[in-house]
C-alpha atoms as a PDB file:
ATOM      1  CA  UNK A   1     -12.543 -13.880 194.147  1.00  0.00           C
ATOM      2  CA  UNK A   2     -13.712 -17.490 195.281  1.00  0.00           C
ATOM      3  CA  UNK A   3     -17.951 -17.069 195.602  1.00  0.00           C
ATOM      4  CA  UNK A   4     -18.406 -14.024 193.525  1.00  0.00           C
ATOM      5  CA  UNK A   5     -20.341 -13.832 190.587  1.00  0.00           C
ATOM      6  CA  UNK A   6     -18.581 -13.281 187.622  1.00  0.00           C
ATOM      7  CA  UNK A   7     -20.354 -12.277 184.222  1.00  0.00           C
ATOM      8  CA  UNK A   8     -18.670 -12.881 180.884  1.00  0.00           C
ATOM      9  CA  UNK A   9     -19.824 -13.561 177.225  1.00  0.00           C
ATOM     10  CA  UNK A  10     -18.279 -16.742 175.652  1.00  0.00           C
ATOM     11  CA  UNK A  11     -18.879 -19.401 172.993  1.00  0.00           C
ATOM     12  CA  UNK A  12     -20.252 -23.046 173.916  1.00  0.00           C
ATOM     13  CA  UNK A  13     -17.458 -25.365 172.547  1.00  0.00           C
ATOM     14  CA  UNK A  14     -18.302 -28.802 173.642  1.00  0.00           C
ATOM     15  CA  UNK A  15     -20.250 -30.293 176.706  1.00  0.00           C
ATOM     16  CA  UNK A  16     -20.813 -33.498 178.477  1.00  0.00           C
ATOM     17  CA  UNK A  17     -23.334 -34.843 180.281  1.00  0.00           C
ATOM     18  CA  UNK A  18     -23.414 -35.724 183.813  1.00  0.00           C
ATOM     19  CA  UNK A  19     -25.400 -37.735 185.728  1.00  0.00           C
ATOM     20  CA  UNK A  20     -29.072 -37.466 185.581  1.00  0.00           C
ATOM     21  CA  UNK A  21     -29.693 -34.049 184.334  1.00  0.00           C
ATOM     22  CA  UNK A  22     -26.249 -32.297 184.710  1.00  0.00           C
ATOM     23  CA  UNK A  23     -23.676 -30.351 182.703  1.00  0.00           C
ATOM     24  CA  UNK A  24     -19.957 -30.375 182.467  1.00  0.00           C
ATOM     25  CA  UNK A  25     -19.707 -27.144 178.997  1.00  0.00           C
ATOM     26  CA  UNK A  26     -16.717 -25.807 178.357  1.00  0.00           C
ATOM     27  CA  UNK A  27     -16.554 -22.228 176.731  1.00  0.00           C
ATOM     28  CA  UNK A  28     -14.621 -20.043 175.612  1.00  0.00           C
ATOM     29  CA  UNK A  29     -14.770 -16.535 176.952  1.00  0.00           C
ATOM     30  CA  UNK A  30     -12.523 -13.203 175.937  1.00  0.00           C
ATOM     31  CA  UNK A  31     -11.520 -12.720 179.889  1.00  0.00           C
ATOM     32  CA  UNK A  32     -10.422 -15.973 180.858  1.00  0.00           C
ATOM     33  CA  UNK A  33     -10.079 -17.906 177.673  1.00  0.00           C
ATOM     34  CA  UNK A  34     -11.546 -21.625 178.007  1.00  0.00           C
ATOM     35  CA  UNK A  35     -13.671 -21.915 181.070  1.00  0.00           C
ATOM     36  CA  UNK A  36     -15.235 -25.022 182.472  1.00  0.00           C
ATOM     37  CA  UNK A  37     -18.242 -24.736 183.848  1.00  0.00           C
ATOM     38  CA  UNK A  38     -20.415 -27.401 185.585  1.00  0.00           C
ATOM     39  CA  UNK A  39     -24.107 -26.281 184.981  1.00  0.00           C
ATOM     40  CA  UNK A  40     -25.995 -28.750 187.475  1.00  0.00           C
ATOM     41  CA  UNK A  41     -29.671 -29.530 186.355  1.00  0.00           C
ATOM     42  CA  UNK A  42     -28.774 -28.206 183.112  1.00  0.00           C
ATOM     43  CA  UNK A  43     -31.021 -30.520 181.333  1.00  0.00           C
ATOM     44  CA  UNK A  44     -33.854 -30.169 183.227  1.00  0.00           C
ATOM     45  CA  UNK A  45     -33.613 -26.503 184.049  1.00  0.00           C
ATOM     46  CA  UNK A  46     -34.916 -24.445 180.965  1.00  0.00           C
ATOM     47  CA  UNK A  47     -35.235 -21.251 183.100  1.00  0.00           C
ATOM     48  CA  UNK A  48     -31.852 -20.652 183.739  1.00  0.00           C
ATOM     49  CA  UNK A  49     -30.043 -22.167 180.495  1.00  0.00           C
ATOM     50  CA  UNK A  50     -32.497 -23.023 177.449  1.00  0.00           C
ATOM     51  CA  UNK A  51     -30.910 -23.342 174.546  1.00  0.00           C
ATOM     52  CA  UNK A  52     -27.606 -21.512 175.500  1.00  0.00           C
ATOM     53  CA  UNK A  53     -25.407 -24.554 176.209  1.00  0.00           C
ATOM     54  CA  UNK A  54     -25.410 -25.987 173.043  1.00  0.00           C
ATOM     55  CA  UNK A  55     -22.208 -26.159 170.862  1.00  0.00           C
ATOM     56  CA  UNK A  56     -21.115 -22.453 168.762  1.00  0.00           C
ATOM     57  CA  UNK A  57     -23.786 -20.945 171.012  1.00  0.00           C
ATOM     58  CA  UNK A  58     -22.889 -17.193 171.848  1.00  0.00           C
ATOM     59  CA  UNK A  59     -24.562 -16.428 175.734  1.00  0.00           C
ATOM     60  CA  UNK A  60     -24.217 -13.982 178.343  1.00  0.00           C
ATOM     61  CA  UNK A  61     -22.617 -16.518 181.058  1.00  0.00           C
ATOM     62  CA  UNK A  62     -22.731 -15.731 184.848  1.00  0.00           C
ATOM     63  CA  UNK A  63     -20.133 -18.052 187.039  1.00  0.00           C
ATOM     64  CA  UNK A  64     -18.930 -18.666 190.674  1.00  0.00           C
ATOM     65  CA  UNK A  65     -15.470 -19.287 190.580  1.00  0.00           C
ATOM     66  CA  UNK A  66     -14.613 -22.976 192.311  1.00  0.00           C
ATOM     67  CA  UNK A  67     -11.727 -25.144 193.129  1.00  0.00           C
ATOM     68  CA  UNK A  68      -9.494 -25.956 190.349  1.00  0.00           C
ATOM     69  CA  UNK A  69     -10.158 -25.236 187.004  1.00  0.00           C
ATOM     70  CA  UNK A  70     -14.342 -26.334 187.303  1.00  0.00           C
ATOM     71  CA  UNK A  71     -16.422 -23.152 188.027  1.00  0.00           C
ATOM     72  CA  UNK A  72     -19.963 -23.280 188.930  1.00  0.00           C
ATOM     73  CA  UNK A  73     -22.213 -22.169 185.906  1.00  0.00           C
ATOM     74  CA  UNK A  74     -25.159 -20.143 187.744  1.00  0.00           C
ATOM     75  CA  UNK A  75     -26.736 -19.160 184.280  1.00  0.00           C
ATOM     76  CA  UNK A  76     -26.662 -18.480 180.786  1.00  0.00           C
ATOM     77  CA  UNK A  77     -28.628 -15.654 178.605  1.00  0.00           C
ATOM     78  CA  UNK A  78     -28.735 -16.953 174.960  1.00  0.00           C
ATOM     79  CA  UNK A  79     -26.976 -14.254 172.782  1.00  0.00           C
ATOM     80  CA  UNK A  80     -27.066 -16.257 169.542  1.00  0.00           C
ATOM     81  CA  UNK A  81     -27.915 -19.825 168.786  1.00  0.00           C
ATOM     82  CA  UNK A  82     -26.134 -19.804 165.365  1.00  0.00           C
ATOM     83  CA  UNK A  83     -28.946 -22.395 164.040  1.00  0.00           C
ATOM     84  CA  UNK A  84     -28.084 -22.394 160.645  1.00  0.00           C
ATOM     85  CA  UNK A  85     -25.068 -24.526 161.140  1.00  0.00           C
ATOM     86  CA  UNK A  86     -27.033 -27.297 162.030  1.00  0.00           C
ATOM     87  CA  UNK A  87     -29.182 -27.452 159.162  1.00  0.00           C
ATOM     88  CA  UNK A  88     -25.984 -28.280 156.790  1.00  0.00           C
ATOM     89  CA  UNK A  89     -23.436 -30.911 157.607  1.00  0.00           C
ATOM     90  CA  UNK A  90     -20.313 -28.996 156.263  1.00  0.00           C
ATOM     91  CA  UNK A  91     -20.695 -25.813 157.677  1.00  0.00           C
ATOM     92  CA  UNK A  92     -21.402 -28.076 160.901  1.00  0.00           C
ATOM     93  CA  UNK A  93     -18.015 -29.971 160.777  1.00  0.00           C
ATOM     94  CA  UNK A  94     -16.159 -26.832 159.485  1.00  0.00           C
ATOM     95  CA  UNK A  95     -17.676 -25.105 162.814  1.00  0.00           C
ATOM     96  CA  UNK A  96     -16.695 -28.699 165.148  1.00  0.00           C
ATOM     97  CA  UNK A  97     -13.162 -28.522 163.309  1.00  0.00           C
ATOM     98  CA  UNK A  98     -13.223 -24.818 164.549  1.00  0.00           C
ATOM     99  CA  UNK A  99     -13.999 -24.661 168.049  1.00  0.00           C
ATOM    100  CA  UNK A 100     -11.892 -27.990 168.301  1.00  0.00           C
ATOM    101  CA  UNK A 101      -9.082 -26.349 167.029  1.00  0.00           C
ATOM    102  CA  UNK A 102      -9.414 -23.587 170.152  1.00  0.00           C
ATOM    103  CA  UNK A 103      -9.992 -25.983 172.639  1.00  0.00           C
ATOM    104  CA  UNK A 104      -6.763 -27.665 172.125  1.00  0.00           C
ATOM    105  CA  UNK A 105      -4.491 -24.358 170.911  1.00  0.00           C
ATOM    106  CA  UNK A 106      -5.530 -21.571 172.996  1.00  0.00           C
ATOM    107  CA  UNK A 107      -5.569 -23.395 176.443  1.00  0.00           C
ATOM    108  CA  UNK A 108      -2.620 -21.294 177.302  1.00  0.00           C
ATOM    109  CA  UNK A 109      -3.085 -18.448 174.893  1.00  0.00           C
ATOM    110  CA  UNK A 110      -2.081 -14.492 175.641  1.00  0.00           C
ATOM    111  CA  UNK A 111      -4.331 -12.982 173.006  1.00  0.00           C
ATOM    112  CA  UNK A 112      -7.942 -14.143 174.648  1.00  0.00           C
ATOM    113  CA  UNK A 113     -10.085 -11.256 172.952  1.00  0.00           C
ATOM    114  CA  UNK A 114      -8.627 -11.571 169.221  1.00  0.00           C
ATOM    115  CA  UNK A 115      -8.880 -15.049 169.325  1.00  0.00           C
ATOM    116  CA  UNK A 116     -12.359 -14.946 170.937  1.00  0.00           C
ATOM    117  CA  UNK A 117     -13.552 -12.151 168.641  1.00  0.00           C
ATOM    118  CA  UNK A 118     -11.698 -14.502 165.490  1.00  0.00           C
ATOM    119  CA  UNK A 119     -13.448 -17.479 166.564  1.00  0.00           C
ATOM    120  CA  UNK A 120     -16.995 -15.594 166.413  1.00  0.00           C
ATOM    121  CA  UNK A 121     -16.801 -14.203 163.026  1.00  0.00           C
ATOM    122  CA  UNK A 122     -15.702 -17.642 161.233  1.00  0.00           C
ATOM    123  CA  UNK A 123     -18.683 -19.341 162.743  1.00  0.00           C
ATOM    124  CA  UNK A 124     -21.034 -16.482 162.014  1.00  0.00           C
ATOM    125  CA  UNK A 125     -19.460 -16.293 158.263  1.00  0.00           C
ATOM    126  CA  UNK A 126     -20.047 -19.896 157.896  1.00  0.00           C
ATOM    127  CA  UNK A 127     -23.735 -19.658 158.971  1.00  0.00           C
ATOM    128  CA  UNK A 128     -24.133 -17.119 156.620  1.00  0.00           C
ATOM    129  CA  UNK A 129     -23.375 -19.343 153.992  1.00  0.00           C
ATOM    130  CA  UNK A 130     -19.683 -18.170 153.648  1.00  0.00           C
ATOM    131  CA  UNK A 131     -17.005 -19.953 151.159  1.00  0.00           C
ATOM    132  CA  UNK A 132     -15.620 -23.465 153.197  1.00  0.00           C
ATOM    133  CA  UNK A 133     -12.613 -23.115 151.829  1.00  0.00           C
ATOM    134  CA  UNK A 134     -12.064 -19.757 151.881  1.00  0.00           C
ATOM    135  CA  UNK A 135     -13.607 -19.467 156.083  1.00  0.00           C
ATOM    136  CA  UNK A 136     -11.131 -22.632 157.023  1.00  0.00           C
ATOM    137  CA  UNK A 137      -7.987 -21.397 155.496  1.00  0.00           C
ATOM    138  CA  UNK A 138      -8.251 -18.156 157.078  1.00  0.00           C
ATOM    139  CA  UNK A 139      -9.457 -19.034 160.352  1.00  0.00           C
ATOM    140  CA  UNK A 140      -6.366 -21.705 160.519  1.00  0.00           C
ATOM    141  CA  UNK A 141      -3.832 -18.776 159.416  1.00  0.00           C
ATOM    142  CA  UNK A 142      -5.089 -16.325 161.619  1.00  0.00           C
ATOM    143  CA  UNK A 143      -5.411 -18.429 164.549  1.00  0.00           C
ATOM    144  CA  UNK A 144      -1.847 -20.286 164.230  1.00  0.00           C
ATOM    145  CA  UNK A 145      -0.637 -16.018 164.311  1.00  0.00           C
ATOM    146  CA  UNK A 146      -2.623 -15.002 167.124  1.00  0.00           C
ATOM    147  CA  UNK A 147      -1.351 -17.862 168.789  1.00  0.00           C
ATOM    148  CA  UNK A 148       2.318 -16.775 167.636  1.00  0.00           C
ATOM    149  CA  UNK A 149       3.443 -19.575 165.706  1.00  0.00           C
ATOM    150  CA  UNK A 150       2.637 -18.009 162.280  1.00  0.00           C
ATOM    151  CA  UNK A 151       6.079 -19.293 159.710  1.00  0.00           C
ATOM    152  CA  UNK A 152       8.328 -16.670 157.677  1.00  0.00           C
ATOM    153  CA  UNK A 153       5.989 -16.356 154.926  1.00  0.00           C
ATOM    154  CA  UNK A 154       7.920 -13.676 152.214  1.00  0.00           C
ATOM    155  CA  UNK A 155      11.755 -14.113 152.995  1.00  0.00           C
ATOM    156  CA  UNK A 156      13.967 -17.421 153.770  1.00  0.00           C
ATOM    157  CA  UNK A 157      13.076 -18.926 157.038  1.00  0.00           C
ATOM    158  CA  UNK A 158      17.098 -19.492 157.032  1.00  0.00           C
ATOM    159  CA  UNK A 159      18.972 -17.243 155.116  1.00  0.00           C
ATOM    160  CA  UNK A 160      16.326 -14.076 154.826  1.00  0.00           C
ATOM    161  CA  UNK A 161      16.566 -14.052 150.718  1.00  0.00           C
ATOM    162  CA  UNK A 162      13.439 -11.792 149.804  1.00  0.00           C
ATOM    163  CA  UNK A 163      11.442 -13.849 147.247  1.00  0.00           C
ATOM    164  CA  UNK A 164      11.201 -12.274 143.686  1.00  0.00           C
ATOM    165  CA  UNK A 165       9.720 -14.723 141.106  1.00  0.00           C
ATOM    166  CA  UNK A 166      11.355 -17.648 142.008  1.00  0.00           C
ATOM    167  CA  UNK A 167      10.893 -21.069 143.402  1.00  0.00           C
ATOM    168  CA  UNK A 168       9.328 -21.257 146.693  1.00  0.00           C
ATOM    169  CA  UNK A 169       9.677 -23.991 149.195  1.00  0.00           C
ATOM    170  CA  UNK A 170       8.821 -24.731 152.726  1.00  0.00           C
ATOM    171  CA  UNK A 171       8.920 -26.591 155.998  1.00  0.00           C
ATOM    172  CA  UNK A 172       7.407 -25.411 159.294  1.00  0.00           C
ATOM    173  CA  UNK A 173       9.884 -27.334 160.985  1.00  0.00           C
ATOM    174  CA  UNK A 174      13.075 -25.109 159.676  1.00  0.00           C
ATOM    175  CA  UNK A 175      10.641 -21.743 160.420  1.00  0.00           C
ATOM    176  CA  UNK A 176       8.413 -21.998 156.895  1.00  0.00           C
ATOM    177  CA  UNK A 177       9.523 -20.503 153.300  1.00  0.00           C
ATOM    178  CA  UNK A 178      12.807 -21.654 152.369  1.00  0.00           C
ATOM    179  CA  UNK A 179      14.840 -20.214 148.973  1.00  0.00           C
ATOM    180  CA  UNK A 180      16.357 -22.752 146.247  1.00  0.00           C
ATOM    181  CA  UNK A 181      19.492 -22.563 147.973  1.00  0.00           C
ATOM    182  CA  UNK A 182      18.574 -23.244 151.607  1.00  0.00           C
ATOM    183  CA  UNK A 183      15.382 -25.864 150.471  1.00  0.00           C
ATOM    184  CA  UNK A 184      15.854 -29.645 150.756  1.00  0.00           C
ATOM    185  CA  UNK A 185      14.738 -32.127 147.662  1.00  0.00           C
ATOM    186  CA  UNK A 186      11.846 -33.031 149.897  1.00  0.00           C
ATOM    187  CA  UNK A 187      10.264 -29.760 151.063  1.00  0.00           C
ATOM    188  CA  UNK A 188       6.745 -28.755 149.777  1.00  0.00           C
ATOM    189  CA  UNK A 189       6.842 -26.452 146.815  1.00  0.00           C
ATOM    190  CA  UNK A 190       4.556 -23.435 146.864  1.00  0.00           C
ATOM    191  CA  UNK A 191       3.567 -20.668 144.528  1.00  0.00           C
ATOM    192  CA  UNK A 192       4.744 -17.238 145.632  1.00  0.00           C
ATOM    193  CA  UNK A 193       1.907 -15.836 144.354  1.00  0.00           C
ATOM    194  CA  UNK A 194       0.389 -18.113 147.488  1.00  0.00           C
ATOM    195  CA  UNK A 195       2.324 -17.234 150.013  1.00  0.00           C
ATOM    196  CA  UNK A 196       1.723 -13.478 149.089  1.00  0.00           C
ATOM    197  CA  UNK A 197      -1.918 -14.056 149.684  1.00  0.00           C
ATOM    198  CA  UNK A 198      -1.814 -15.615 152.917  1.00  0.00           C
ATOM    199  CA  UNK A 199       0.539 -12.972 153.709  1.00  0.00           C
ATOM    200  CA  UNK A 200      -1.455  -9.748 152.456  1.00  0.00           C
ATOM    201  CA  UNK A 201      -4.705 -11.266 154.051  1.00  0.00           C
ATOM    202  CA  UNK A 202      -2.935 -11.155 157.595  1.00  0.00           C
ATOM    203  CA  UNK A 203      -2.939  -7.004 157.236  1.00  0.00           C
ATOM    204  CA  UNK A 204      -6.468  -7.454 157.229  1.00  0.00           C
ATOM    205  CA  UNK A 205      -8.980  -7.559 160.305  1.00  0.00           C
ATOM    206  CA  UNK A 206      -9.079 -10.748 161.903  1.00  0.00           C
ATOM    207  CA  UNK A 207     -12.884 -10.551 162.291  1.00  0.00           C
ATOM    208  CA  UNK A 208     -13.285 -10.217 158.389  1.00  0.00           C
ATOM    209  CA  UNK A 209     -14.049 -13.039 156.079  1.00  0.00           C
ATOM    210  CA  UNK A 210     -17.051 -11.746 154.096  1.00  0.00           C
ATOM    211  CA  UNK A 211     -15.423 -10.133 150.528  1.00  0.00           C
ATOM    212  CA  UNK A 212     -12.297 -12.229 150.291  1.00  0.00           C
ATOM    213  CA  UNK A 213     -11.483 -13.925 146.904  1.00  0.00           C
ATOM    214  CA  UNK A 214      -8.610 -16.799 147.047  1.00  0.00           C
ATOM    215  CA  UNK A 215      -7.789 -18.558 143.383  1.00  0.00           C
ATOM    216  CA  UNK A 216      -7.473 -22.362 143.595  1.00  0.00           C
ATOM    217  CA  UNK A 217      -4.327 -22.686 143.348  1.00  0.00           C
ATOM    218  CA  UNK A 218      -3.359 -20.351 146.682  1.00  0.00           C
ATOM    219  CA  UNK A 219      -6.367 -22.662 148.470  1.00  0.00           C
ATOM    220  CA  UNK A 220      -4.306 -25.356 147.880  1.00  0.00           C
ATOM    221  CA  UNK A 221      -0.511 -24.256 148.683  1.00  0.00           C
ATOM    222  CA  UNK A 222      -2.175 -22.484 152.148  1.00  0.00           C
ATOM    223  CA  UNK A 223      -3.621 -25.897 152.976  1.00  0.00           C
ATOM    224  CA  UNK A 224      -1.083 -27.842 152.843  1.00  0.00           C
ATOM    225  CA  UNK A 225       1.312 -25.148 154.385  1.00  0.00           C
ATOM    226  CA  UNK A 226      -1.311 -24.806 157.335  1.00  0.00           C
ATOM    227  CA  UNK A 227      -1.470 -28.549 158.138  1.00  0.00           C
ATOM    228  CA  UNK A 228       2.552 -28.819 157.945  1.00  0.00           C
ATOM    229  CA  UNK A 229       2.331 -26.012 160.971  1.00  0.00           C
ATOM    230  CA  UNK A 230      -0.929 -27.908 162.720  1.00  0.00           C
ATOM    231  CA  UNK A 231       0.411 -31.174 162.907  1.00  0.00           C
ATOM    232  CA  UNK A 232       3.405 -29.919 164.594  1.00  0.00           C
ATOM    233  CA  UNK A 233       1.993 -27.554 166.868  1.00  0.00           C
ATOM    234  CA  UNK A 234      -1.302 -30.025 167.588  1.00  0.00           C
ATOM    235  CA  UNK A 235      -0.751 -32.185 170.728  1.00  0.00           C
ATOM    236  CA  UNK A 236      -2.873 -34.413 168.679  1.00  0.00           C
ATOM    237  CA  UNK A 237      -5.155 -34.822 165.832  1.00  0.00           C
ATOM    238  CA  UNK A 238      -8.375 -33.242 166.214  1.00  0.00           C
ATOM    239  CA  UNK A 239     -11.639 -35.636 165.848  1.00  0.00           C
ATOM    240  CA  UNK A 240     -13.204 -32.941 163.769  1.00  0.00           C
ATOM    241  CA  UNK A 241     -10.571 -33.220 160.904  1.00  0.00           C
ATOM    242  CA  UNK A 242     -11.420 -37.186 160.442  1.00  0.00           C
ATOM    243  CA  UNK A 243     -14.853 -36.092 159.701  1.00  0.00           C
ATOM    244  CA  UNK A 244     -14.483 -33.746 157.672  1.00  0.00           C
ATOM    245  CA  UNK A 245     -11.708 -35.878 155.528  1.00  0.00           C
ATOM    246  CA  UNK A 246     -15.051 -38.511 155.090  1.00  0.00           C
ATOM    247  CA  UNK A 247     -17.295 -35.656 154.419  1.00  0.00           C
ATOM    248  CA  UNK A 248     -14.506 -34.400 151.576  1.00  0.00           C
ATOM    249  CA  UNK A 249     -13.955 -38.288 150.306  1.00  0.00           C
ATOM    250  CA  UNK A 250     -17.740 -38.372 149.574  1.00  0.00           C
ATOM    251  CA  UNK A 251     -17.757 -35.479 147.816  1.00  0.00           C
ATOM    252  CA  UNK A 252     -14.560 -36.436 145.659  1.00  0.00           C
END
C-alpha cells in the first residue's frame, strides 16, 4: 500500500549519485526482486544508512512505496558489508560481473528468493576466498536455470538420443546438446564428461559452492556453453565482463 513502510532484506547492486548528497541504489530483495530506491541525503546522513548502500552490501532495508518503479528508501541496517571483496580486484569484478548479471536477467524473474538466496552465497563464497572459476561457472549455470532458460544438457536438444560415450555437440540456439546426427559442422564440441558435471551439480543446493571440485577441462566446455546461452539471452553485454576479459588478458 502507497505510504506504508515496508521492511525487506536485499543486496546493494549498483547506485548513483544525485545531486548534492543524494542516492538513486538499486537492490535486490527476495520479495520484490530489484527495487529502486531513492535514499535522499544518503551521503551526508550516516545515521540512517552508513555503510549499507555500498555495492554486494547485505542490509535490513525499510521503504515507502512511491510512484512508478522509484520507492523512497527511509533506512538501511547494515547486515554485512562483504569487505573482503574490495581488498582483491578479481573477486571484485567476479562480484560486479555478478550482481550485473541480476540486474539485467532477473528484472522480470518468478523465482525472487532462490535467485536472491543464489546471489548471496556466490558473493559470500568469493569473499571467502572461493575458486573464480569454479564460483562463476556455477553461479552462471544456476542462475540461467532459475531463470528457466537452462539448455538440454544429457539428451539431443532435437532428436532426444541419450548420450553414451560419444561425441557431444551444442548450440543454445537449437535448445543446447545436439548428437552426431542432428549437430552441424560448426557447433561447439563438448566433453560429455562436461556436460555431466554441469548437469549433476544442478541436483545440488543452489546456495552451495564451498566443496565443489571441477577438472579443467569441464571449466572450459561449461564456459563456453554458458556464454553461447548469455549472449543470447543478454539484452546486452554486461560492462563487468569487459573488465574482467582485461583483468584475464593480464594475467595470460
Amino acid at each position: 500500500m502507497k505510504g506504508t513502510l515496508l521492511r525487506s532484506e536485499g543486496v546493494v547492486l549498483r547506485y548513483v549519485n544525485y545531486g548534492e548528497a543524494d542516492r538513486i541504489v538499486s537492490v535486490f530483495t527476495a520479495p520484490w526482486g530489484i527495487t529502486k530506491g531513492f535514499a535522499r541525503s544518503a551521503r551526508s546522513s550516516r545515521k540512517r544508512f552508513g555503510a549499507a548502500l555500498e555495492p554486494f552490501t547485505q542490509a535490513l532495508f525499510y521503504w515507502r512505496q512511491g510512484r512508478g518503479e522509484l520507492w523512497t528508501l527511509q533506512e538501511a541496517d547494515l547486515m554485512t558489508s562483504r569487505s573482503g571483496l574490495r581488498s582483491d580486484l578479481d573477486r571484485l569484478a567476479l562480484a560486479g560481473y555478478g550482481v550485473e548479471l541480476v540486474e539485467l536477467l532477473a528484472a522480470d524473474a518468478a523465482d525472487h528468493q532462490r535467485i536472491y538466496q543464489l546471489l548471496c552465497s556466490y558473493l559470500d563464497y568469493l569473499e571467502a576466498g572461493g575458486d573464480h572459476a569454479v564460483a562463476r561457472l556455477l553461479f552462471e549455470l544456476r542462475l540461467v536455470y532459475l531463470l528457466g532458460y537452462i539448455p538440454h544438457l544429457l539428451h539431443c536438444s532435437e532428436c532426444l538420443k541419450i548420450f553414451a560415450n560419444e561425441p557431444v555437440r551444442f548450440d543454445s540456439r537449437r535448445g543446447g546438446s545436439l548428437c552426431r546426427d542432428c549437430a552441424g559442422a560448426n557447433d561447439l564440441e563438448v566433453g560429455l564428461g562436461s556436460i555431466g558435471s554441469l548437469a549433476r551439480s544442478l541436483r545440488i543446493s543452489h546456495q552451495q559452492f564451498e566443496g565443489f571440485r571441477l577438472g579443467a577441462t569441464t571449466i572450459r566446455d561449461g564456459h563456453m556453453l554458458l556464454s553461447q546461452v548469455l549472449r543470447q539471452i543478454l539484452p546486452r553485454e554486461p560492462n563487468s565482463l569487459k573488465f574482467l576479459a582485461r583483468l584475464g588478458a593480464r594475467e595470460s
